[in-house]
N, C-alpha and C. Protein backbone atom coordinates (compact mmCIF):
# COMPACT_ATOMS: atom_id res chain seq x y z
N UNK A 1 -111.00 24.91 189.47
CA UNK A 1 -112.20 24.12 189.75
C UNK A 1 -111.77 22.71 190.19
N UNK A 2 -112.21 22.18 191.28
CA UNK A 2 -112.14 21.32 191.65
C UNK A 2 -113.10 19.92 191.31
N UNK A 3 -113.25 18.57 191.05
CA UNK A 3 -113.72 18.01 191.14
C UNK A 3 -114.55 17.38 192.26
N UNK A 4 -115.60 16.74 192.23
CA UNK A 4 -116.62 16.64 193.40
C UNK A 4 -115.91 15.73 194.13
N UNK A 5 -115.18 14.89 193.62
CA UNK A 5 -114.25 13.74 194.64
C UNK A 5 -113.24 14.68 195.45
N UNK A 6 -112.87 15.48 194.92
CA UNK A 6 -111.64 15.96 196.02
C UNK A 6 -110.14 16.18 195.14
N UNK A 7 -110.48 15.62 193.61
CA UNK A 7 -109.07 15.29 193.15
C UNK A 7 -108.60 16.59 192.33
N UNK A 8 -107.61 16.81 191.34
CA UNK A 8 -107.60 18.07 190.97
C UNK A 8 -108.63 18.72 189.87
N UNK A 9 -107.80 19.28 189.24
CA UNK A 9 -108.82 20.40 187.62
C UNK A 9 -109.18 19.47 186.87
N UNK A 10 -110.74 20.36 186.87
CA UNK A 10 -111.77 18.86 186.09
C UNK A 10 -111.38 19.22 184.67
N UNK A 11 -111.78 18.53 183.53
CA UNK A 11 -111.84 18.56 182.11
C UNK A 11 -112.06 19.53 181.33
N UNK A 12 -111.23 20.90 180.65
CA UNK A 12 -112.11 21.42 180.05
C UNK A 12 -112.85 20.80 178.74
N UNK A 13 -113.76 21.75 178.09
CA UNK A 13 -114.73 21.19 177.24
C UNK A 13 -114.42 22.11 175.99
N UNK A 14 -114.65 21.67 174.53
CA UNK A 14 -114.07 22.46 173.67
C UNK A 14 -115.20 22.52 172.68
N UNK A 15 -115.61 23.86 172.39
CA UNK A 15 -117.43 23.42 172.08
C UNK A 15 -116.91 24.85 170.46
N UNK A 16 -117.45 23.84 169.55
CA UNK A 16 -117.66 24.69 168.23
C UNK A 16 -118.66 25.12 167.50
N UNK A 17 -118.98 26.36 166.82
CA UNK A 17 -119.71 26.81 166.35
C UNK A 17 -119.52 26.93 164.70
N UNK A 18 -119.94 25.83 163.94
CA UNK A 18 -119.67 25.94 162.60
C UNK A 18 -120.54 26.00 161.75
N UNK A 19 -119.95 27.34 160.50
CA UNK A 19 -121.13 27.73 159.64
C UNK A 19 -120.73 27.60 158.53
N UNK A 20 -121.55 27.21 157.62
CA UNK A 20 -121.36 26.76 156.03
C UNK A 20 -121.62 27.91 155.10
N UNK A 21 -120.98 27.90 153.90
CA UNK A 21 -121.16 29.13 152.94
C UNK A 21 -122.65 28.48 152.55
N UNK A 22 -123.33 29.69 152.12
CA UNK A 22 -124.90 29.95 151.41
C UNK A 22 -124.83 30.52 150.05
N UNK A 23 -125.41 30.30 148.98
CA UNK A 23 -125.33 30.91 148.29
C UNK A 23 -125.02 32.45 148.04
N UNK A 24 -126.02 32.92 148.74
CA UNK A 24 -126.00 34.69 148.79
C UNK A 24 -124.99 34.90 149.63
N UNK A 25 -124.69 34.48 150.66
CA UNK A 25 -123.72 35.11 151.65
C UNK A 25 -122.66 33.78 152.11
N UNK A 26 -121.05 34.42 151.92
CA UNK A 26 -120.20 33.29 152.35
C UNK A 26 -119.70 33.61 153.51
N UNK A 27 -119.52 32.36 154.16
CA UNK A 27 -119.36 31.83 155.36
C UNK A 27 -118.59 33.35 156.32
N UNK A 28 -117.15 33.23 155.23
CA UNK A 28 -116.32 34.27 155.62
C UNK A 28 -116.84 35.94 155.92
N UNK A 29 -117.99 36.06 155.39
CA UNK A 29 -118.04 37.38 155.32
C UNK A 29 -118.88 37.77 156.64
N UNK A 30 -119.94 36.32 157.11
CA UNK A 30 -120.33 36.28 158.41
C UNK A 30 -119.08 36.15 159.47
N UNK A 31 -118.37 35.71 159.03
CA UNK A 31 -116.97 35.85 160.51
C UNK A 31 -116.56 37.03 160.52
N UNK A 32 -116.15 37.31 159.16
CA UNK A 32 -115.81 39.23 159.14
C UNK A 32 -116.86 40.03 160.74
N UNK A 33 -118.04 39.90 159.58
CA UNK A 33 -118.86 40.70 160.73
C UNK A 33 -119.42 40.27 162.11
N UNK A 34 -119.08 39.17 162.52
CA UNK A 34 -119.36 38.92 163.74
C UNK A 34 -118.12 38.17 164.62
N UNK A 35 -117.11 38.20 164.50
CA UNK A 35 -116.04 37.61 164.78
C UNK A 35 -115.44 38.72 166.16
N UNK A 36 -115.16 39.67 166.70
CA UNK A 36 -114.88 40.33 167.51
C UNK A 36 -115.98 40.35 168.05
N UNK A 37 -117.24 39.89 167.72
CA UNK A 37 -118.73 40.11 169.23
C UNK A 37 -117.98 38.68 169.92
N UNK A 38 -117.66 37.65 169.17
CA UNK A 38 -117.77 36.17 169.28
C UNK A 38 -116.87 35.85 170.92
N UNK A 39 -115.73 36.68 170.20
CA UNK A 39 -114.17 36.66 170.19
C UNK A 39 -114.92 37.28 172.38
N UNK A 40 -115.07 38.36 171.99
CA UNK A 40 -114.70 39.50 173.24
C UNK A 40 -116.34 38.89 174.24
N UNK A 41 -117.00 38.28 173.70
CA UNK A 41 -118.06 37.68 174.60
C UNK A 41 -117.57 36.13 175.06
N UNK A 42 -116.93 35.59 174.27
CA UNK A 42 -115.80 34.19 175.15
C UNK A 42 -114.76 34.39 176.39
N UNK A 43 -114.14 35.85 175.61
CA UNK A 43 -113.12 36.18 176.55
C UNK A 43 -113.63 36.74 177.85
N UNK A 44 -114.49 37.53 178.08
CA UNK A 44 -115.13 38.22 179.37
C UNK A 44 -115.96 36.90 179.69
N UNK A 45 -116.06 36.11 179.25
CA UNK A 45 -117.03 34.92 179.92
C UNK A 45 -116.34 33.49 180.35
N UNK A 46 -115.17 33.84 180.42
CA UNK A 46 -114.12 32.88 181.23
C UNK A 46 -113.78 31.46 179.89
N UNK A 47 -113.52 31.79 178.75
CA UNK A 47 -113.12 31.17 177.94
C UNK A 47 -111.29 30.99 178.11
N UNK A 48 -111.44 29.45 178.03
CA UNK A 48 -109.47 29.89 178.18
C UNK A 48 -108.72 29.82 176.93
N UNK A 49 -109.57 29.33 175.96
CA UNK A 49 -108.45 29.31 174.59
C UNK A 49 -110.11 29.29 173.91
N UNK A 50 -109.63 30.19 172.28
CA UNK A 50 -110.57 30.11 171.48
C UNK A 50 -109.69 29.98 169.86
N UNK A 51 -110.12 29.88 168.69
CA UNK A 51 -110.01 29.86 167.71
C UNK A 51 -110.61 29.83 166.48
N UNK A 52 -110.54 30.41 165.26
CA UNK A 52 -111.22 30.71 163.98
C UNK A 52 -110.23 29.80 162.73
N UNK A 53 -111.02 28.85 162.16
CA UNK A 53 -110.64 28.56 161.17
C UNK A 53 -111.55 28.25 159.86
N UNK A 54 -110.62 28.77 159.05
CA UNK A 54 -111.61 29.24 157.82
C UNK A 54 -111.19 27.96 156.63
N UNK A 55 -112.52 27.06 156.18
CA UNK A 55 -112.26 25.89 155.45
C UNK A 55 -112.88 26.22 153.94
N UNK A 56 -112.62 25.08 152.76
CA UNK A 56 -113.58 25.95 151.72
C UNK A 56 -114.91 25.61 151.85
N UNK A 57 -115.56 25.19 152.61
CA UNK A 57 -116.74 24.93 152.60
C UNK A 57 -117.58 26.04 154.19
N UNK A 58 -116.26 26.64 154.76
CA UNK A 58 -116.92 27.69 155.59
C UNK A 58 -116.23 27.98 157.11
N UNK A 59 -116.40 28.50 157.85
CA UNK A 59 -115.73 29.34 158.77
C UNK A 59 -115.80 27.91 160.76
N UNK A 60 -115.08 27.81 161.46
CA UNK A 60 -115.61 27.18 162.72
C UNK A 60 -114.65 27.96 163.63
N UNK A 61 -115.84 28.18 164.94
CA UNK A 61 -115.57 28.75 165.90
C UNK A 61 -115.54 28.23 166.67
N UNK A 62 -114.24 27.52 167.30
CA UNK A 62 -113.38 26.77 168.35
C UNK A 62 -113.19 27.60 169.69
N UNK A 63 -114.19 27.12 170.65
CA UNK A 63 -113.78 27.92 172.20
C UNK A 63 -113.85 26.72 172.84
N UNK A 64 -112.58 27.65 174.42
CA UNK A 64 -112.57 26.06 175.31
C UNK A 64 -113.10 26.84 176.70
N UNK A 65 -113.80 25.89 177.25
CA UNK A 65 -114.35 26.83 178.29
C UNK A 65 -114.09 25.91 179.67
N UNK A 66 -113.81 26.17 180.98
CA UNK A 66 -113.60 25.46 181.94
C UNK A 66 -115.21 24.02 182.51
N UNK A 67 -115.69 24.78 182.16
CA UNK A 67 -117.17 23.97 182.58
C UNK A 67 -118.30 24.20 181.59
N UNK A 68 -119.20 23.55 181.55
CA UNK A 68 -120.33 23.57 180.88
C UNK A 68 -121.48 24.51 181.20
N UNK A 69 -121.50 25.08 182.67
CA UNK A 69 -122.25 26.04 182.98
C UNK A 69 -121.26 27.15 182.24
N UNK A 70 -120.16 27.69 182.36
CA UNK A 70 -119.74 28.47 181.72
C UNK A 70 -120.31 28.68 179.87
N UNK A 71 -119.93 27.32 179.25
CA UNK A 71 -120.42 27.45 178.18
C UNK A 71 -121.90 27.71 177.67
N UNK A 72 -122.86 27.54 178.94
CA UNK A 72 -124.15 27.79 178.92
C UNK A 72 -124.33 29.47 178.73
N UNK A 73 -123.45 30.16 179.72
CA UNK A 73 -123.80 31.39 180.12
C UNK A 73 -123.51 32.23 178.59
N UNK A 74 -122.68 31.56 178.38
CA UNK A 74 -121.77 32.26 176.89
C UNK A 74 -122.76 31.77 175.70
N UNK A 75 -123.19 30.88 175.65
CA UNK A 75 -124.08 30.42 174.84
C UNK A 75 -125.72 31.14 174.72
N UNK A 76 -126.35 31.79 175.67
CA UNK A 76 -127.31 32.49 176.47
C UNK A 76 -126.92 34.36 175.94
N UNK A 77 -125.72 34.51 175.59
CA UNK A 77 -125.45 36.03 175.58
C UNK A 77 -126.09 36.58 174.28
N UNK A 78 -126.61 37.84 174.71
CA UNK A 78 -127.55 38.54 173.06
C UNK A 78 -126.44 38.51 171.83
N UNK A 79 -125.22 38.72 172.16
CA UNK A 79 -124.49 39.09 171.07
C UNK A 79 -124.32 37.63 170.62
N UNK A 80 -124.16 36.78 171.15
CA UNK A 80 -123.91 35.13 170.41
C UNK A 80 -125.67 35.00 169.83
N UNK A 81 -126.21 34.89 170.49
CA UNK A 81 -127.27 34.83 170.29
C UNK A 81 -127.99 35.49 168.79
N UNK A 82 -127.52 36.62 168.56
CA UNK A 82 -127.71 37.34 167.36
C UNK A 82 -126.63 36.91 166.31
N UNK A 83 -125.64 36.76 166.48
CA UNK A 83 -124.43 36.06 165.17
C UNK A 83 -125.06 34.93 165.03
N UNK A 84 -125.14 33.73 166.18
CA UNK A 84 -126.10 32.51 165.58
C UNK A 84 -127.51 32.77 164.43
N UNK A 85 -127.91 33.89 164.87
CA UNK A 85 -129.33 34.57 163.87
C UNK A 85 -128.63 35.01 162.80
N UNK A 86 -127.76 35.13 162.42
CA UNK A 86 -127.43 36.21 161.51
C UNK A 86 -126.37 35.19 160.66
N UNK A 87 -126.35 34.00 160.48
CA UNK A 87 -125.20 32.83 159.96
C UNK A 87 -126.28 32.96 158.63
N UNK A 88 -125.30 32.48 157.23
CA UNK A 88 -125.95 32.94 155.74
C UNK A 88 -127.24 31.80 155.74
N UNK A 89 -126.97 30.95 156.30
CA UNK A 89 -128.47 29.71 156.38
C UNK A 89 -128.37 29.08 157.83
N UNK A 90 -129.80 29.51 159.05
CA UNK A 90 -128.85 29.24 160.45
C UNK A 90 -129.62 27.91 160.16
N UNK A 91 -130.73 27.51 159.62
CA UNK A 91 -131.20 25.87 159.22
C UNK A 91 -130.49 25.00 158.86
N UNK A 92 -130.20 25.40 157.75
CA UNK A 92 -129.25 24.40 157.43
C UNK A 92 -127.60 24.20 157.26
N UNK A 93 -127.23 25.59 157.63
CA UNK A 93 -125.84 25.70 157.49
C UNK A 93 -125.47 26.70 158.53
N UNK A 94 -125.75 25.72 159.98
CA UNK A 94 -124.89 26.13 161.31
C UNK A 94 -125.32 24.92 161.93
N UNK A 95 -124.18 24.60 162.96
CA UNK A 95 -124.04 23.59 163.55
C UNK A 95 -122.86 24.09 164.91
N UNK A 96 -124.06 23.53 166.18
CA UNK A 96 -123.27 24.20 167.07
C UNK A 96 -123.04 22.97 168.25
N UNK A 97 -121.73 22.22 168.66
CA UNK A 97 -121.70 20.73 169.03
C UNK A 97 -120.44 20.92 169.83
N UNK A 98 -120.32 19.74 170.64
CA UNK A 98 -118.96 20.26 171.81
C UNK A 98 -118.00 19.54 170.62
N UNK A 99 -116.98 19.81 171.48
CA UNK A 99 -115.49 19.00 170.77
C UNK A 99 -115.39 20.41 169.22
N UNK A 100 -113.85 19.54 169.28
CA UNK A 100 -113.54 20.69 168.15
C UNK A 100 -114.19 20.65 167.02
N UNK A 101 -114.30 21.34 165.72
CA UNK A 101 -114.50 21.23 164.93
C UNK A 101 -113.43 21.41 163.53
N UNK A 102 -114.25 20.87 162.29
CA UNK A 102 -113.81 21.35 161.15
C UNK A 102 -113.42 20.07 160.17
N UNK A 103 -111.81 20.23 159.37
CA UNK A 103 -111.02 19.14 158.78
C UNK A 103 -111.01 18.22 160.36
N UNK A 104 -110.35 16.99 159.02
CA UNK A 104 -109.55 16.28 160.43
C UNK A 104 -107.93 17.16 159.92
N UNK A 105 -107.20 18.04 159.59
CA UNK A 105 -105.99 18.57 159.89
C UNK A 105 -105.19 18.82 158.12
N UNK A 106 -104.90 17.35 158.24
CA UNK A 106 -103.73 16.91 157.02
C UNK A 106 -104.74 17.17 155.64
N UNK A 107 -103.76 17.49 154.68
CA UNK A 107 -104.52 17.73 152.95
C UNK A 107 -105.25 16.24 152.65
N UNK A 108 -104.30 15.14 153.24
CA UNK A 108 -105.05 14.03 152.28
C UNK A 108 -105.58 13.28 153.21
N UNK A 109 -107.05 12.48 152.43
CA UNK A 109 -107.75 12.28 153.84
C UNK A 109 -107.34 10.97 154.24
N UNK A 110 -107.77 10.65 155.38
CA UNK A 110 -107.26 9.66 156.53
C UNK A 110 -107.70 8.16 155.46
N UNK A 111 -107.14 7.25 155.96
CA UNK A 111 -107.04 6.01 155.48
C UNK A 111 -107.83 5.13 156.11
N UNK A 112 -108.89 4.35 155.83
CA UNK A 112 -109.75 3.40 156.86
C UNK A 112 -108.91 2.61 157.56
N UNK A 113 -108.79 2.64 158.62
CA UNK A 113 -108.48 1.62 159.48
C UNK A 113 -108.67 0.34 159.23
N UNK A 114 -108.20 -0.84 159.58
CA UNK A 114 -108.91 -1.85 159.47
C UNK A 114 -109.81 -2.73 160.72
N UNK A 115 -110.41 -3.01 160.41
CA UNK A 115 -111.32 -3.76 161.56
C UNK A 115 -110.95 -4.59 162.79
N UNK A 116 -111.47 -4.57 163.50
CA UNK A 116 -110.66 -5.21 164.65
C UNK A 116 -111.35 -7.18 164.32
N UNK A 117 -110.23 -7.52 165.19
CA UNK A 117 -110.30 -8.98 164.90
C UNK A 117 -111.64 -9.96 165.18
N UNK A 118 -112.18 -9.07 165.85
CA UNK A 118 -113.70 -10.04 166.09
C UNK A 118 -114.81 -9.39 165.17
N UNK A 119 -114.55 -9.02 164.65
CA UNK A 119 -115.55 -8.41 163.19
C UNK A 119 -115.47 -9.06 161.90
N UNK A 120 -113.92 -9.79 161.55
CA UNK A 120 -113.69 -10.36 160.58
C UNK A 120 -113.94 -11.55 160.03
N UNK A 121 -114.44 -11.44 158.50
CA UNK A 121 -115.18 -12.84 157.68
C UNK A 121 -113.80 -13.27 157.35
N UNK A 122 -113.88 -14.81 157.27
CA UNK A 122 -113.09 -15.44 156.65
C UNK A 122 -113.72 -15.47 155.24
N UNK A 123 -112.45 -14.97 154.55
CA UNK A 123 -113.13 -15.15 152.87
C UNK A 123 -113.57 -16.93 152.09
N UNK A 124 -114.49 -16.71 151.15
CA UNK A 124 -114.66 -17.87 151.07
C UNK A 124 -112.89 -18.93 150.31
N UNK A 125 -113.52 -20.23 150.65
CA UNK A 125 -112.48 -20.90 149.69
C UNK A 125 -112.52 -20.64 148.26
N UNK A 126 -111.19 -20.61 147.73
CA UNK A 126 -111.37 -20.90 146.07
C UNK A 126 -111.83 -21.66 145.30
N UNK A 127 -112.87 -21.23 144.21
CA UNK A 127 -113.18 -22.73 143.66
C UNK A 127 -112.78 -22.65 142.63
N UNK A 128 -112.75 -24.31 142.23
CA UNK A 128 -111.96 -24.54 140.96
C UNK A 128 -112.78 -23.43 139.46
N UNK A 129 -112.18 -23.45 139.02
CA UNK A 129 -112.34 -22.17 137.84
C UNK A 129 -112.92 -22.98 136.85
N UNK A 130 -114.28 -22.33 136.20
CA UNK A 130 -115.40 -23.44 135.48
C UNK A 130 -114.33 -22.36 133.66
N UNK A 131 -113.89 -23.73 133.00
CA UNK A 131 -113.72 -23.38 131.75
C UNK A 131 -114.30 -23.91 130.59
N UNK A 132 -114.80 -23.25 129.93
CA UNK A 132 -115.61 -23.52 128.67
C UNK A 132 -114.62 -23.30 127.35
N UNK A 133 -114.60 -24.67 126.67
CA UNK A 133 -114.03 -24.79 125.01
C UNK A 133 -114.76 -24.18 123.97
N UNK A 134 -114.94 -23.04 123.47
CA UNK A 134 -115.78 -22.65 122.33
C UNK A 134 -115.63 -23.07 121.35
N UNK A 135 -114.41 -23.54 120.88
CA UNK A 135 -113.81 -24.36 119.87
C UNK A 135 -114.32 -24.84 119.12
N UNK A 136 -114.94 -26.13 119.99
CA UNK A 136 -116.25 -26.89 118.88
C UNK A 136 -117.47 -26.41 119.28
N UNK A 137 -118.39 -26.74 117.89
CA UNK A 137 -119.71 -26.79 118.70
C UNK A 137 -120.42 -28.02 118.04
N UNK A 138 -121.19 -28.02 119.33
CA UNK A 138 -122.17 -29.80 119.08
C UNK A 138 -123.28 -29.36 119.67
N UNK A 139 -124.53 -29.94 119.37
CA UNK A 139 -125.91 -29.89 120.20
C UNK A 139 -125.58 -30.54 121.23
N UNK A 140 -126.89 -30.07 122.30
CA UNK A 140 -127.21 -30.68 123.61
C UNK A 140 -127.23 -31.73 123.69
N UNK A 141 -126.66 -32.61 124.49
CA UNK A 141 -127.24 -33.76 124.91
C UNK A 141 -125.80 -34.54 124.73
N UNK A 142 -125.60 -35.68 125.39
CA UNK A 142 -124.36 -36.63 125.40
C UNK A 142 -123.70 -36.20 124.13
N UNK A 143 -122.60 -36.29 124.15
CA UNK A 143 -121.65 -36.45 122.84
C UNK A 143 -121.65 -37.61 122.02
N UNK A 144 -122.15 -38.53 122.40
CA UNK A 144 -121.51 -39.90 121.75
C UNK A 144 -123.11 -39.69 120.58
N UNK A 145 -124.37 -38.99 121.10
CA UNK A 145 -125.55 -39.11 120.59
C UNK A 145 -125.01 -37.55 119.48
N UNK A 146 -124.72 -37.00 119.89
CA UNK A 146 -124.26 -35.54 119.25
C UNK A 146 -123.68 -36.16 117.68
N UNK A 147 -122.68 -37.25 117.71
CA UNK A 147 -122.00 -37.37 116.54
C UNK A 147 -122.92 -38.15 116.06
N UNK A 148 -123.43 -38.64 116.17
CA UNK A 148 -124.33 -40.10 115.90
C UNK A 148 -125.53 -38.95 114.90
N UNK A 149 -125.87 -38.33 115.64
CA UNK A 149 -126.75 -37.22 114.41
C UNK A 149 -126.25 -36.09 113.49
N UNK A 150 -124.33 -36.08 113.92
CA UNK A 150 -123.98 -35.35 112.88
C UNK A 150 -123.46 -35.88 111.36
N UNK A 151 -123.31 -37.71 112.10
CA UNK A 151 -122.96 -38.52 110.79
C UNK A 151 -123.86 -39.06 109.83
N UNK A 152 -125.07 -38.72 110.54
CA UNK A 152 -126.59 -38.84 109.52
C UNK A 152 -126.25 -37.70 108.53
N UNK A 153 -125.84 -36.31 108.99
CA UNK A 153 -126.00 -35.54 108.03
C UNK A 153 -125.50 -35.47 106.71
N UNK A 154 -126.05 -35.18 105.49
CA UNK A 154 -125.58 -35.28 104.06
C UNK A 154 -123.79 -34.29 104.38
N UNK A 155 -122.70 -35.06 103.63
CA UNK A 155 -121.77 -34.02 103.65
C UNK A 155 -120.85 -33.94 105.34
N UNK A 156 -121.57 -34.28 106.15
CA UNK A 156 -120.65 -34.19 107.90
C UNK A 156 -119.84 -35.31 108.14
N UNK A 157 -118.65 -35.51 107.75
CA UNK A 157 -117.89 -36.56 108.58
C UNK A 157 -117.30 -36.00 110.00
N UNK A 158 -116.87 -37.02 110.59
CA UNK A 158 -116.01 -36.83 112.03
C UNK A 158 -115.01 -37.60 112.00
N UNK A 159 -113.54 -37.43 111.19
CA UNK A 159 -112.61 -37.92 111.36
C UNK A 159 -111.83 -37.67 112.64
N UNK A 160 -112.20 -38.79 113.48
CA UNK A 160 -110.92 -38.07 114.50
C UNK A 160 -111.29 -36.69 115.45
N UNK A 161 -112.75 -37.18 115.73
CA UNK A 161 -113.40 -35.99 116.56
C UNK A 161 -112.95 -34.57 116.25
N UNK A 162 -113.06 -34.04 114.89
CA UNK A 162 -113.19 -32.99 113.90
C UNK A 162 -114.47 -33.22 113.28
N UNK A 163 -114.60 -31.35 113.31
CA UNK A 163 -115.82 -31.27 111.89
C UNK A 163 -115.13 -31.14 110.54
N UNK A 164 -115.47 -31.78 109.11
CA UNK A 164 -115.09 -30.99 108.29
C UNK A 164 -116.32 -31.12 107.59
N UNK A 165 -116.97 -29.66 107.39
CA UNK A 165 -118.44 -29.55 105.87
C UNK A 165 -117.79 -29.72 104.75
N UNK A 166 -119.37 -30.31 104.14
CA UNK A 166 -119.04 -31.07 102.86
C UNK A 166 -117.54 -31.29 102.23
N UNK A 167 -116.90 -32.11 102.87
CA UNK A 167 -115.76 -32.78 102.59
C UNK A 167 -116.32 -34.63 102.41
C-alpha cells in the first residue's frame, strides 16, 4: 500500500480486543471457545501479525492489520461479531480500541516520571520552627503581670524565675 503522497508503506495499525473475567464465566474459557473463529477470520482478512495474551484479570486479542478499512471489514464479520456477543460481560467487561493492549510488560510497575520543567512549583521557603517551653506554666498575659499575681498568692514565691508551692 502506498501512501497518497507517492512515498512508501503507510502505517500499520494494531487494534485489540480485550475481555475481562465475569463472575460466572472466565475470561479464559471465552478465548478457549472462540479463539480459532478470531484467529482464522484475521488471517483470511489480510491481518499481518496477531496475538493472545492471557492476564489475571483476563484474555487480549492483539491483531495488526495493514489499513483501517481492512480492520473495518474484519471487525463487520458474523464470526467476530458473535465472540464480541458471547464475551462473559460484553457491557462491562470488553473493550475493543486500536493500539496494543493489556500490561505495560515488566512484573513491577513503571515508576512516575517526573514532570517536565515548565510545570514545576518552587517549594515554599523554610520557616523558622515555632518552639514551645512546656516547662513552666504561667497565665495569659505579659509575664512581668503573671508573677506580680503569683506573688499575691498565699504560699507562691519566685526565687529566681522558679515556682516553688508552699515553700
Amino acid at each position: 500500500m502506498r501512501k497518497p503522497d507517492g512515498g512508501g508503506r503507510g502505517v500499520s495499525d494494531w487494534w485489540s480486543i480485550e475481555v475481562f473475567d465475569a463472575s460466572e464465566l472466565p475470561a479464559r474459557r471465552w478465548k478457549d471457545s472462540y479463539q480459532d473463529d478470531l484467529t482464522e477470520a484475521a488471517l483470511t482478512n489480510g491481518a499481518i501479525e496477531w496475538a493472545w495474551h492471557e492476564h489475571r484479570y483476563g484474555v487480549v486479542f492483539e491483531v495488526l492489520f495493514d489499513s483501517d478499512e481492512a480492520w473495518e471489514v474484519f471487525r463487520a464479520l458474523p464470526a467476530v461479531r458473535s465472540a464480541l456477543d458471547g464475551a462473559p460481560d460484553p457491557v462491562n467487561g470488553l473493550i475493543v480500541y486500536r493500539g496494543r493492549g493489556g500490561g505495560s510488560g515488566p512484573r513491577k510497575p513503571r515508576k512516575p516520571k517526573p514532570a517536565p520543567g515548565a510545570s514545576t512549583m518552587a517549594l515554599p521557603e523554610p520557616v523558622a520552627e515555632r518552639v514551645l517551653h512546656l516547662a513552666g506554666v504561667a497565665p495569659p498575659g505579659r509575664p512581668e503581670e503573671a508573677l506580680g499575681r503569683l506573688d499575691s498568692l498565699p504560699g507562691v514565691k519566685h526565687p529566681g524565675g522558679r515556682c516553688r508551692m508552699g515553700a
